[in-house]
PDB file of N, CA and C in Angstrom:
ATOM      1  N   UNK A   1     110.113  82.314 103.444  1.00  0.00           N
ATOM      2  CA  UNK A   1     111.351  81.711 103.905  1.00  0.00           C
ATOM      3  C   UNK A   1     111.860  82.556 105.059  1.00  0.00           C
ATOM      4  N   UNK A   2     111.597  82.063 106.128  1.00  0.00           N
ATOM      5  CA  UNK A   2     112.378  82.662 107.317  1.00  0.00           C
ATOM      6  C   UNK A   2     113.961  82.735 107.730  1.00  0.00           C
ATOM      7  N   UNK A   3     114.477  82.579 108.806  1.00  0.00           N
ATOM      8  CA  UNK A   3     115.607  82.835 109.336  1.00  0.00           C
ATOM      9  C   UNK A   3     115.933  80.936 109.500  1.00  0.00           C
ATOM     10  N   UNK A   4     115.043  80.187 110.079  1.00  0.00           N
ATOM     11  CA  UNK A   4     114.874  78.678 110.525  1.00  0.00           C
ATOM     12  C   UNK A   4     114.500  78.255 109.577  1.00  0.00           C
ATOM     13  N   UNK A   5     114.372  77.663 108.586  1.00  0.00           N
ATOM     14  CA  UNK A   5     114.082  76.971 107.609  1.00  0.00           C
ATOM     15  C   UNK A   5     113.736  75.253 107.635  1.00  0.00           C
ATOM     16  N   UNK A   6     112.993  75.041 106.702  1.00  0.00           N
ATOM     17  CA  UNK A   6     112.560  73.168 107.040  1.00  0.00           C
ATOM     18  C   UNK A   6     112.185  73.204 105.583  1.00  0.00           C
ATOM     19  N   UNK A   7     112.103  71.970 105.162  1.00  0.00           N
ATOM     20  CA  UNK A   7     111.639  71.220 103.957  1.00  0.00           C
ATOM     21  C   UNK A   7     110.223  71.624 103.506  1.00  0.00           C
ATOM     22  N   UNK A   8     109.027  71.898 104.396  1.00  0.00           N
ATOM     23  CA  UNK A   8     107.963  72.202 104.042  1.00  0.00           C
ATOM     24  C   UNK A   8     108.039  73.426 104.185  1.00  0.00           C
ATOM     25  N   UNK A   9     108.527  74.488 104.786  1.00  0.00           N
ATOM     26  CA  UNK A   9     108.150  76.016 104.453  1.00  0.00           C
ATOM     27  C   UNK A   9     108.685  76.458 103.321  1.00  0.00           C
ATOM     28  N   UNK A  10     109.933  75.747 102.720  1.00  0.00           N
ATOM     29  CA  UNK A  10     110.803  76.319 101.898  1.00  0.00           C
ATOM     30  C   UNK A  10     109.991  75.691 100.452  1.00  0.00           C
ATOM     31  N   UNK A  11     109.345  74.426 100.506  1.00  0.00           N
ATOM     32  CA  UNK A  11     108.428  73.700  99.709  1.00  0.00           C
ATOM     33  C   UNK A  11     106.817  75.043  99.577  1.00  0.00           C
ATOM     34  N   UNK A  12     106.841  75.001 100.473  1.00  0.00           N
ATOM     35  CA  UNK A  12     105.620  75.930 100.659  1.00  0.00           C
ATOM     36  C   UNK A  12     106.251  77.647  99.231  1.00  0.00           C
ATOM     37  N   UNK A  13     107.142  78.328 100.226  1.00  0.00           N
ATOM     38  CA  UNK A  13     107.913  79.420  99.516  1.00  0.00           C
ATOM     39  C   UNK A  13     107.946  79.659  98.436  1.00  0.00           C
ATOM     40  N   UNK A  14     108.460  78.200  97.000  1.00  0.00           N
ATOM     41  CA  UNK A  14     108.612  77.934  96.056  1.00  0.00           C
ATOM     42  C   UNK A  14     107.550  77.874  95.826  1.00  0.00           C
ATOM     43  N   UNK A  15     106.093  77.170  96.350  1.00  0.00           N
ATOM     44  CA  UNK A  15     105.097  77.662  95.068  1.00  0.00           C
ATOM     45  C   UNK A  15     104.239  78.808  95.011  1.00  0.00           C
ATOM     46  N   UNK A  16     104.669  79.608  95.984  1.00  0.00           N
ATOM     47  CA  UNK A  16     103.930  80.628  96.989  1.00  0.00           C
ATOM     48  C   UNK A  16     104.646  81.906  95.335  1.00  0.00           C
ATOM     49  N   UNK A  17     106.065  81.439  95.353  1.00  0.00           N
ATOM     50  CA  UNK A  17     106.971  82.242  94.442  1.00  0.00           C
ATOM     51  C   UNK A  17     106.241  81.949  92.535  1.00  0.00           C
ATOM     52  N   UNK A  18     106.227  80.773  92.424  1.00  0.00           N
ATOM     53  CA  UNK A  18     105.272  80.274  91.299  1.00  0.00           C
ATOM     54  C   UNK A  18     104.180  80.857  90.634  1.00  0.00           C
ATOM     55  N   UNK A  19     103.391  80.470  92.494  1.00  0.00           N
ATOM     56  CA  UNK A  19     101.793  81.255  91.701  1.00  0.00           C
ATOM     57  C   UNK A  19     101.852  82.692  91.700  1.00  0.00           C
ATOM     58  N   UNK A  20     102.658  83.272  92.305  1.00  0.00           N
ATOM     59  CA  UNK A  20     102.766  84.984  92.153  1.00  0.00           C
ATOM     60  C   UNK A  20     102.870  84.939  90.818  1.00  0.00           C
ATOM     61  N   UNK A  21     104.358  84.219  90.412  1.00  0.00           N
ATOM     62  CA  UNK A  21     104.801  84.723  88.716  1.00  0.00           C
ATOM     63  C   UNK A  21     103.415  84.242  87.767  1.00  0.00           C
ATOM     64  N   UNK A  22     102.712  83.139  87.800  1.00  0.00           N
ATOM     65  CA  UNK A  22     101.791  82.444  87.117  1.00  0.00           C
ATOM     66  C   UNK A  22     100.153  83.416  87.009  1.00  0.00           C
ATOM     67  N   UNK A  23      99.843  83.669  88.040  1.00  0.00           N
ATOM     68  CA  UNK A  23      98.703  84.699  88.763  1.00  0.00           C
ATOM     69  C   UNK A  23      99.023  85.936  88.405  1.00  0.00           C
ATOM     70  N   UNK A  24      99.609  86.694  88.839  1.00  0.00           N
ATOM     71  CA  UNK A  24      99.904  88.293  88.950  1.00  0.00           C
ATOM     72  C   UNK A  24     101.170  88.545  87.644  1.00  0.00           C
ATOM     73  N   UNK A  25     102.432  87.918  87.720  1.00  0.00           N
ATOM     74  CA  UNK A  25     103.386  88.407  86.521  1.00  0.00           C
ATOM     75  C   UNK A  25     102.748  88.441  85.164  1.00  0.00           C
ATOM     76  N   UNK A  26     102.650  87.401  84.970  1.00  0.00           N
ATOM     77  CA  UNK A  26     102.103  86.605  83.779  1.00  0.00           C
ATOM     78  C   UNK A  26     100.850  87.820  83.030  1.00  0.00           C
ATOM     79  N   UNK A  27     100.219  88.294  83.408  1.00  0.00           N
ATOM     80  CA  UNK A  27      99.332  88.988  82.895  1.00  0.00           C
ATOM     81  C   UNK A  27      99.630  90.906  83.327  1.00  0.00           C
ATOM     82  N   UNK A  28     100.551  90.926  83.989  1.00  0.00           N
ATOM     83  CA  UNK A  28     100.588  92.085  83.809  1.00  0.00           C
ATOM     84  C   UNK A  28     100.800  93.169  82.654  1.00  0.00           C
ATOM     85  N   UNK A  29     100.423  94.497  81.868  1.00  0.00           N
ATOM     86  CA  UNK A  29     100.810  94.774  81.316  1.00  0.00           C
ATOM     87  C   UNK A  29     101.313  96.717  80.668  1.00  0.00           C
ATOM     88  N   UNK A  30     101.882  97.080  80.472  1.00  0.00           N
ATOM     89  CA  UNK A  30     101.766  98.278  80.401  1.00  0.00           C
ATOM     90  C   UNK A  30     101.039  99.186  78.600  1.00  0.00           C
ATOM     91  N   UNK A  31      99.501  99.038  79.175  1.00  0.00           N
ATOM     92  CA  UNK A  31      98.782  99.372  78.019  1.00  0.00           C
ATOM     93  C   UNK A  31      99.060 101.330  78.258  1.00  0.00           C
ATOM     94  N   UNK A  32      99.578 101.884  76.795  1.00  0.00           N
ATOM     95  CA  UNK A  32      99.555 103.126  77.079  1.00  0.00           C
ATOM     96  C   UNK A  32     100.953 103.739  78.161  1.00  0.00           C
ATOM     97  N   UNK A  33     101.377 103.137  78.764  1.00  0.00           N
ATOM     98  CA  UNK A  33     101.838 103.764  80.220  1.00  0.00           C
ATOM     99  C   UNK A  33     103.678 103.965  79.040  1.00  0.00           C
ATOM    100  N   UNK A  34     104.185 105.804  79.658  1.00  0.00           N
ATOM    101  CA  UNK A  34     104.954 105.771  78.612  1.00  0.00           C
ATOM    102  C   UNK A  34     106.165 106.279  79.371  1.00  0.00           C
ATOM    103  N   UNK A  35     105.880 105.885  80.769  1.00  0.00           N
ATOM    104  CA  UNK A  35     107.099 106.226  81.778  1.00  0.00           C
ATOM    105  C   UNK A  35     108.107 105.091  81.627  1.00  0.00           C
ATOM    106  N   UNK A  36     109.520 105.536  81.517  1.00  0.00           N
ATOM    107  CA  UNK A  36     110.235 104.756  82.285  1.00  0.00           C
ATOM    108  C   UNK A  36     110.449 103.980  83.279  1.00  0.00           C
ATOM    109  N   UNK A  37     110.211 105.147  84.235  1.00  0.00           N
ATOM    110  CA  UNK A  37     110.313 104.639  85.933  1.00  0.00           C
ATOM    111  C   UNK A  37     108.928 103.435  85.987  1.00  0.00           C
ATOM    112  N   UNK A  38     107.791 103.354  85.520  1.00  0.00           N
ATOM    113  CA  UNK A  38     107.074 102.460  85.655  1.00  0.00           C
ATOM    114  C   UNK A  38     107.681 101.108  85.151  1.00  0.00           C
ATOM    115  N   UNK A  39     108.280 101.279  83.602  1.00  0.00           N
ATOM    116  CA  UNK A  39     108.272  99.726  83.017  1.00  0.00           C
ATOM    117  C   UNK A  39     109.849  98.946  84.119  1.00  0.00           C
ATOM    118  N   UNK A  40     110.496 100.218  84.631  1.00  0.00           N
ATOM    119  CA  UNK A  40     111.862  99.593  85.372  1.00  0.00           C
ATOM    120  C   UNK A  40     111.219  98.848  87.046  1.00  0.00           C
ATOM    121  N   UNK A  41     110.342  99.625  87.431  1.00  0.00           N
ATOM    122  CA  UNK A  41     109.199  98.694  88.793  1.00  0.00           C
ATOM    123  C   UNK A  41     109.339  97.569  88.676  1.00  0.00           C
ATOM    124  N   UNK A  42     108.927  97.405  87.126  1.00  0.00           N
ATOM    125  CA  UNK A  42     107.727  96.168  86.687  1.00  0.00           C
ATOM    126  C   UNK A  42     108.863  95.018  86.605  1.00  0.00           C
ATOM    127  N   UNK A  43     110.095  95.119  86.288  1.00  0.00           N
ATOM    128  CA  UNK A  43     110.982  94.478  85.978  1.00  0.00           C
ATOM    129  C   UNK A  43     111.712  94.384  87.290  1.00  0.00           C
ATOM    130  N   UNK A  44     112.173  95.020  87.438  1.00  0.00           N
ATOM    131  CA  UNK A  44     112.076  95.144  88.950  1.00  0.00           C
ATOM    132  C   UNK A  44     111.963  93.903  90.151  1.00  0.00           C
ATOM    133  N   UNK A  45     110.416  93.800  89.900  1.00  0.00           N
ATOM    134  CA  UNK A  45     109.377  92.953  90.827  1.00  0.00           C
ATOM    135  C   UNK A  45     109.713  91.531  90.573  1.00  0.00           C
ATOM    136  N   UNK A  46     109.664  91.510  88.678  1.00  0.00           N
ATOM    137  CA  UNK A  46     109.716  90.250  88.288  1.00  0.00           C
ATOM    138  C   UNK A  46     111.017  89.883  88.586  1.00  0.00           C
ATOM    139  N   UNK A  47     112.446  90.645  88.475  1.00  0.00           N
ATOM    140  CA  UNK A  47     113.382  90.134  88.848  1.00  0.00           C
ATOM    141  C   UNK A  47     113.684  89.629  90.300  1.00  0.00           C
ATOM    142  N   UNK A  48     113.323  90.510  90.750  1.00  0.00           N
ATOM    143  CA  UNK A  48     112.865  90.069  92.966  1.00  0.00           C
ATOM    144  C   UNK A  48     112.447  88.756  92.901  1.00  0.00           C
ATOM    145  N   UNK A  49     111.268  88.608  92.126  1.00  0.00           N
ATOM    146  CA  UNK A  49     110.662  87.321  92.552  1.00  0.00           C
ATOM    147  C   UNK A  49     111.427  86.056  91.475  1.00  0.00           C
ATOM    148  N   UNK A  50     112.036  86.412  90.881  1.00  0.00           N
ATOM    149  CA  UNK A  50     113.048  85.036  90.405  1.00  0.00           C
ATOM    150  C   UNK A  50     114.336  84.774  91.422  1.00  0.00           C
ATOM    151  N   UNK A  51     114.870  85.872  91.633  1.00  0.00           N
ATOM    152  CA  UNK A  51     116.048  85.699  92.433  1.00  0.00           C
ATOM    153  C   UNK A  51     115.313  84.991  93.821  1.00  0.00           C
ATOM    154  N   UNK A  52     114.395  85.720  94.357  1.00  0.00           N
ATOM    155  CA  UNK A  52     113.742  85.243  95.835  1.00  0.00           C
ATOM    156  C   UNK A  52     113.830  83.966  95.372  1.00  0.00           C
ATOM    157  N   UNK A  53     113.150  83.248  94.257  1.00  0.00           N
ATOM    158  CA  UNK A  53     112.537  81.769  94.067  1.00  0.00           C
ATOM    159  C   UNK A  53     114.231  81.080  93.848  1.00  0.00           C
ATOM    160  N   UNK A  54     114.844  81.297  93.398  1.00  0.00           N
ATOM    161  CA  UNK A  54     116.257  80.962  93.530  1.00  0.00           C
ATOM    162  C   UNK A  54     117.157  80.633  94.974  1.00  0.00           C
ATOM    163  N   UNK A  55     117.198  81.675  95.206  1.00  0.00           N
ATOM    164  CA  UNK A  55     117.337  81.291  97.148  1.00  0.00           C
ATOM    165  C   UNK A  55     116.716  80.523  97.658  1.00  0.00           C
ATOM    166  N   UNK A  56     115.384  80.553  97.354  1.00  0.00           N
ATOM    167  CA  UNK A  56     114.956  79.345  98.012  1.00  0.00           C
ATOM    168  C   UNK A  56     115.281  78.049  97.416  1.00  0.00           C
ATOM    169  N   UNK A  57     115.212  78.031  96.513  1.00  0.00           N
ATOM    170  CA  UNK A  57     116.038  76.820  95.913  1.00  0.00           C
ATOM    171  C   UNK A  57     117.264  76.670  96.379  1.00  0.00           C
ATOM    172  N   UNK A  58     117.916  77.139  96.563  1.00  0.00           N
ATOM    173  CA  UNK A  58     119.489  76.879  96.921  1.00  0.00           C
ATOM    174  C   UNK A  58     118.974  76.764  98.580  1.00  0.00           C
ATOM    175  N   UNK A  59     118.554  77.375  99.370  1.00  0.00           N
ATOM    176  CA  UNK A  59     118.251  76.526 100.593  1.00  0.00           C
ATOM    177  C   UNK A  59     117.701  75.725 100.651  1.00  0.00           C
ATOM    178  N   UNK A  60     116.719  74.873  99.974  1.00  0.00           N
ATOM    179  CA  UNK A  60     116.049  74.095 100.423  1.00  0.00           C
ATOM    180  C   UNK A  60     117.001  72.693  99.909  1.00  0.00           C
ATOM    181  N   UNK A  61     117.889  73.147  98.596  1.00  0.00           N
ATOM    182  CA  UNK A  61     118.763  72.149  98.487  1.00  0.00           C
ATOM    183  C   UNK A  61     120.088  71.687  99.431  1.00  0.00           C
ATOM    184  N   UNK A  62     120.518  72.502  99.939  1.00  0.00           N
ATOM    185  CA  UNK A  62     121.527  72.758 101.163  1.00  0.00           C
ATOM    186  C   UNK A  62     120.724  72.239 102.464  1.00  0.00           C
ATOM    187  N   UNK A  63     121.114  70.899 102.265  1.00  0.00           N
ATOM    188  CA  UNK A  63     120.249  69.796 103.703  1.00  0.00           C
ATOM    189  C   UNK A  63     121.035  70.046 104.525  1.00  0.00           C
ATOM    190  N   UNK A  64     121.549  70.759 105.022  1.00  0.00           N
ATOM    191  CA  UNK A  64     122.495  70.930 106.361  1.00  0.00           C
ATOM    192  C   UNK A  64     122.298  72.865 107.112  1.00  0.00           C
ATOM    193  N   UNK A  65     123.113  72.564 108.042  1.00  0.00           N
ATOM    194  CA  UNK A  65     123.051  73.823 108.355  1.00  0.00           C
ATOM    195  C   UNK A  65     124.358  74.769 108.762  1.00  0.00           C
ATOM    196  N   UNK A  66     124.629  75.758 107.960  1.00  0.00           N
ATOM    197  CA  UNK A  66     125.891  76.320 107.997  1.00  0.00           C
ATOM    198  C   UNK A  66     125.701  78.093 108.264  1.00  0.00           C
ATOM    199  N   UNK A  67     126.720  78.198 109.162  1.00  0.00           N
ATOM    200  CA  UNK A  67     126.573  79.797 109.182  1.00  0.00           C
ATOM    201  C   UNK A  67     125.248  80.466 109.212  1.00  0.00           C
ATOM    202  N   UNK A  68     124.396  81.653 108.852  1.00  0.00           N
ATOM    203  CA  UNK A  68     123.492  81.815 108.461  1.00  0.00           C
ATOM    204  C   UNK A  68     122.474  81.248 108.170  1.00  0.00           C
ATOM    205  N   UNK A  69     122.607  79.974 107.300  1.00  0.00           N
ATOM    206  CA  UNK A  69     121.718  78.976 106.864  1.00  0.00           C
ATOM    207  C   UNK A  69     121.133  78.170 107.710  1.00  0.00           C
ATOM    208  N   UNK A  70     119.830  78.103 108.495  1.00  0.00           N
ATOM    209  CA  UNK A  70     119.693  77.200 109.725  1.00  0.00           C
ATOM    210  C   UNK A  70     118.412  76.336 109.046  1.00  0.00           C
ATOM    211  N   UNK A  71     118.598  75.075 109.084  1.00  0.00           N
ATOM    212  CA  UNK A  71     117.800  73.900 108.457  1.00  0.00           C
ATOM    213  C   UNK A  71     117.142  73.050 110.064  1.00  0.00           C
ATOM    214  N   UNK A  72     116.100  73.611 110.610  1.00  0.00           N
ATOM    215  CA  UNK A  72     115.844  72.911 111.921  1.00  0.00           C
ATOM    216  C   UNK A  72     115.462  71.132 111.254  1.00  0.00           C
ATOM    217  N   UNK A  73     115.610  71.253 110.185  1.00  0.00           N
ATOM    218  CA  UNK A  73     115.332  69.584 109.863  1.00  0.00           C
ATOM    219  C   UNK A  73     116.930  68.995 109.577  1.00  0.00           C
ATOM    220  N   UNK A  74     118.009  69.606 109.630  1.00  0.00           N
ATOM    221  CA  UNK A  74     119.355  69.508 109.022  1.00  0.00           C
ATOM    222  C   UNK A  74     119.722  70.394 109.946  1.00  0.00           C
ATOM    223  N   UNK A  75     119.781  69.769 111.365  1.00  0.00           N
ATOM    224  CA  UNK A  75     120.780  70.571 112.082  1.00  0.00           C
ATOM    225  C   UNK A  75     122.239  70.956 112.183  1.00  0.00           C
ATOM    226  N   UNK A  76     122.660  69.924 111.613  1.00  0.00           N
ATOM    227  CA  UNK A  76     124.283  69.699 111.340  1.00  0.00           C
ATOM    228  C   UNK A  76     124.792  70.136 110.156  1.00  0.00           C
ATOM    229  N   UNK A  77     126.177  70.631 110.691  1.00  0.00           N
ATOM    230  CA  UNK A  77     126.744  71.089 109.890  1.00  0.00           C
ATOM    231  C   UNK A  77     127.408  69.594 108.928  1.00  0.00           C
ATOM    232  N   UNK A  78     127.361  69.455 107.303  1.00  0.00           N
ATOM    233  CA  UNK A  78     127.789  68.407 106.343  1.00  0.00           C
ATOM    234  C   UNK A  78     128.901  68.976 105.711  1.00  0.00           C
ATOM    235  N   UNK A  79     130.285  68.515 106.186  1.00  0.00           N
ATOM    236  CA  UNK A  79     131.302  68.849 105.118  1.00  0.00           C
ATOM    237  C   UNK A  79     131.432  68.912 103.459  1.00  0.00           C
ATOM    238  N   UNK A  80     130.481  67.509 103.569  1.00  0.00           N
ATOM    239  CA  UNK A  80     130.329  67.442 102.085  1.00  0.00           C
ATOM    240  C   UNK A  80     128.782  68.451 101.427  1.00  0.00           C
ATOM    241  N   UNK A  81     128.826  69.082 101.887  1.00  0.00           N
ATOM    242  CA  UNK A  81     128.076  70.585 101.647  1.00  0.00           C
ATOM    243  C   UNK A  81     129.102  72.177 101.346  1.00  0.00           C
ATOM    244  N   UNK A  82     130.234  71.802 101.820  1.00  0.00           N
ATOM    245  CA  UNK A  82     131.434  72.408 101.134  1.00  0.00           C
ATOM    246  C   UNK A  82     131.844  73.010  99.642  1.00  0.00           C
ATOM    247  N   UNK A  83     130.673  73.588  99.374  1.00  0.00           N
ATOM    248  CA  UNK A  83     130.624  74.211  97.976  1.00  0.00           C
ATOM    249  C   UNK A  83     129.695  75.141  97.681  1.00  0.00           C
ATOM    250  N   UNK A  84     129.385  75.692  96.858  1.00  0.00           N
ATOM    251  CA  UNK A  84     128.743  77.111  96.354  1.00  0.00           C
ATOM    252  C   UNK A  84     127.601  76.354  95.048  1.00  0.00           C
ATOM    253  N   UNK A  85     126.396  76.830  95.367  1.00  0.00           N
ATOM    254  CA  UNK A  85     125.244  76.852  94.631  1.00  0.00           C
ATOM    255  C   UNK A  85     125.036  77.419  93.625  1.00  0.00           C
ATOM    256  N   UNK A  86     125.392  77.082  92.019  1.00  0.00           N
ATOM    257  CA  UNK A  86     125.362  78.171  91.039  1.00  0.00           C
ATOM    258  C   UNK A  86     124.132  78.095  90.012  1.00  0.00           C
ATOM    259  N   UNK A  87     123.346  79.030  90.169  1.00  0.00           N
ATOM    260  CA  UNK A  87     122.655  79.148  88.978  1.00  0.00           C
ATOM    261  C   UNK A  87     123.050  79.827  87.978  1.00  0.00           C
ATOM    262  N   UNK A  88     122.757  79.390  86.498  1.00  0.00           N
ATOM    263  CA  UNK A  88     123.043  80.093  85.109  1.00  0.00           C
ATOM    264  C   UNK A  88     121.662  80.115  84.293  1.00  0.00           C
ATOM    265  N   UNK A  89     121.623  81.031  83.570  1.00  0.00           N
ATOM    266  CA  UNK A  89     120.828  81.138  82.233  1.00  0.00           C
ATOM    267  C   UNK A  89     121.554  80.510  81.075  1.00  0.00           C
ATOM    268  N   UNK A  90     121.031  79.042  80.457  1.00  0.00           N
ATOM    269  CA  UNK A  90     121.513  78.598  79.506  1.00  0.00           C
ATOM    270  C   UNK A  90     119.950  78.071  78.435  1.00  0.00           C
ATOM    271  N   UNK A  91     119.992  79.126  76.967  1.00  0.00           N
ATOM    272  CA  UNK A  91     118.938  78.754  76.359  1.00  0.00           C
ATOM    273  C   UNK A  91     117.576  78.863  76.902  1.00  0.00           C
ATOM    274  N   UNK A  92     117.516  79.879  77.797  1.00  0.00           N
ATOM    275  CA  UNK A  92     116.526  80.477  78.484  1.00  0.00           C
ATOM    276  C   UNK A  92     115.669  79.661  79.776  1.00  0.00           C
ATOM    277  N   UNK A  93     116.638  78.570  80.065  1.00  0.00           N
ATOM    278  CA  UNK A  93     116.263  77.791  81.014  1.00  0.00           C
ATOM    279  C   UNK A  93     117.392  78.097  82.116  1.00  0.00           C
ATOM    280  N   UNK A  94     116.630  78.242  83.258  1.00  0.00           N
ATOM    281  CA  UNK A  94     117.984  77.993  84.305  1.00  0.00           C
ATOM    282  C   UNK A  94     118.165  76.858  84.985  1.00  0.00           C
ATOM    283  N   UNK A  95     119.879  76.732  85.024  1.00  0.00           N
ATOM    284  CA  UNK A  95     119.915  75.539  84.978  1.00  0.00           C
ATOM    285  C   UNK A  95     120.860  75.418  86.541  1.00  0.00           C
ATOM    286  N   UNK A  96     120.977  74.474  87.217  1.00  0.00           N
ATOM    287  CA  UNK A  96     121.795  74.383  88.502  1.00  0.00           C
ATOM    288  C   UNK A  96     123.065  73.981  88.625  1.00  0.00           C
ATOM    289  N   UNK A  97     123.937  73.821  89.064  1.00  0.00           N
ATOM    290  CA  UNK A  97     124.855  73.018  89.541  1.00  0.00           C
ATOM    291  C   UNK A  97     126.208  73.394  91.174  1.00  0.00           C
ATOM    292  N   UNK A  98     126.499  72.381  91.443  1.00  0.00           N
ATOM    293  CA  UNK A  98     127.355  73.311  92.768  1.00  0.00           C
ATOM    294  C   UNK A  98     128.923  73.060  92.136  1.00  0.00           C
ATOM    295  N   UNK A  99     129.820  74.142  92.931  1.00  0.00           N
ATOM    296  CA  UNK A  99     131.189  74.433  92.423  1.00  0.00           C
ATOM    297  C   UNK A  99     131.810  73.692  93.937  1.00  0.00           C
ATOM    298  N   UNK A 100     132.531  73.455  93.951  1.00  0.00           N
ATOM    299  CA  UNK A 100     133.657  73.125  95.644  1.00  0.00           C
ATOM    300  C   UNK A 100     133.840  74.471  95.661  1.00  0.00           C
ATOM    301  N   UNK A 101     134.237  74.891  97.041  1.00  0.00           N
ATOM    302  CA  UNK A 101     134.564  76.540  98.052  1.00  0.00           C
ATOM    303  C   UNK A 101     136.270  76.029  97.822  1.00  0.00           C
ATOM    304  N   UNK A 102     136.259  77.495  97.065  1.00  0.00           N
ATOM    305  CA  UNK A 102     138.091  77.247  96.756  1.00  0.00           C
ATOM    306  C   UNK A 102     138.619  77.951  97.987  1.00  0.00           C
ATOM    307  N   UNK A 103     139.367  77.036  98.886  1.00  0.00           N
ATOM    308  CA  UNK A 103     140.127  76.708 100.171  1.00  0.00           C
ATOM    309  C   UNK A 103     141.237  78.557  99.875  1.00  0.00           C
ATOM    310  N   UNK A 104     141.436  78.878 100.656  1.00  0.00           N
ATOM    311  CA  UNK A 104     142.208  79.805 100.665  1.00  0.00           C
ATOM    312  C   UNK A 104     142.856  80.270 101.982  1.00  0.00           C
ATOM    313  N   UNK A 105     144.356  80.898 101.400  1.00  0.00           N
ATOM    314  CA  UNK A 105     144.724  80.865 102.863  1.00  0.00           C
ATOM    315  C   UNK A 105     144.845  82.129 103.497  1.00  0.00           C
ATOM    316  N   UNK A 106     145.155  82.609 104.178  1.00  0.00           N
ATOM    317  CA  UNK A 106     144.777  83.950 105.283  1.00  0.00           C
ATOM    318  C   UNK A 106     145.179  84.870 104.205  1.00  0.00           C
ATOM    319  N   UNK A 107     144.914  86.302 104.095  1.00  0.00           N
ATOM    320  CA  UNK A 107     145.396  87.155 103.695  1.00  0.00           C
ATOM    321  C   UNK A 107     146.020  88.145 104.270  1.00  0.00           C
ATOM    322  N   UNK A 108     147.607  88.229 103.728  1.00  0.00           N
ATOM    323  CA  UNK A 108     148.489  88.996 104.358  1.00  0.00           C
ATOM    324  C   UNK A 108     148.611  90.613 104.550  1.00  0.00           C
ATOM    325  N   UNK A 109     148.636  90.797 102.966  1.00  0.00           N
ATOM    326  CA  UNK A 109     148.644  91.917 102.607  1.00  0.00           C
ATOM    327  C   UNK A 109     147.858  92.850 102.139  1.00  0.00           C
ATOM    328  N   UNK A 110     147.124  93.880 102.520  1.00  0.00           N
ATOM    329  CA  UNK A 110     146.385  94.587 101.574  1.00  0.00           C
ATOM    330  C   UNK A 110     147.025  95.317 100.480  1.00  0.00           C
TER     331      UNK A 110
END
């Protein structure tokens, strides 16, 4: 997932993120190994590559293009894209949904 983003790289990303966890996570294991600092790596990695696969999910769902977020297939900015991307852990599945961006007004005071 680059800086420019499109429907097929970000399609691409997600299974690129997949077969890592499926291929390489999936069978890793610590036979014997009685370090700390090793089993925190390992977790580590696997957590990188869920969150990475998450972002990409949340961009590739965000068909528009805002701030930071540049969709060369969704050049425009969509008002009704006006909300925040939330993932949760519910029952060991994660699950999606978006919130509305709570409007706020200048801040006065520190």
């Amino acid at each position: 997932m680059g800086v420019i983003r499109n429907e097929d790289g970000l399609r691409k990303a997600i299974q690129t993120f997949d077969k890592t966890k499926e291929n390489k996570i999936g069978n890793l294991c610590l036979v014997g190994e009685r370090s700390f600092k090793t089993l925190a790596k390992l977790l580590e990695v696997v957590n990188l590559l869920m969150i990475g696969r998450l972002v990409t999910l949340a961009a590739r769902m965000r068909t528009e293009t805002r701030g930071a977020h540049r969709r060369e297939d969704y050049p425009e900015l969509d008002e009704e894209w006006s909300k925040n991307i939330v993932f949760q852990l519910e029952n060991k599945q994660i699950t999606v949904k978006t919130k509305p961006v709570m409007q706020t007004k200048g801040i006065s005071n520190f």
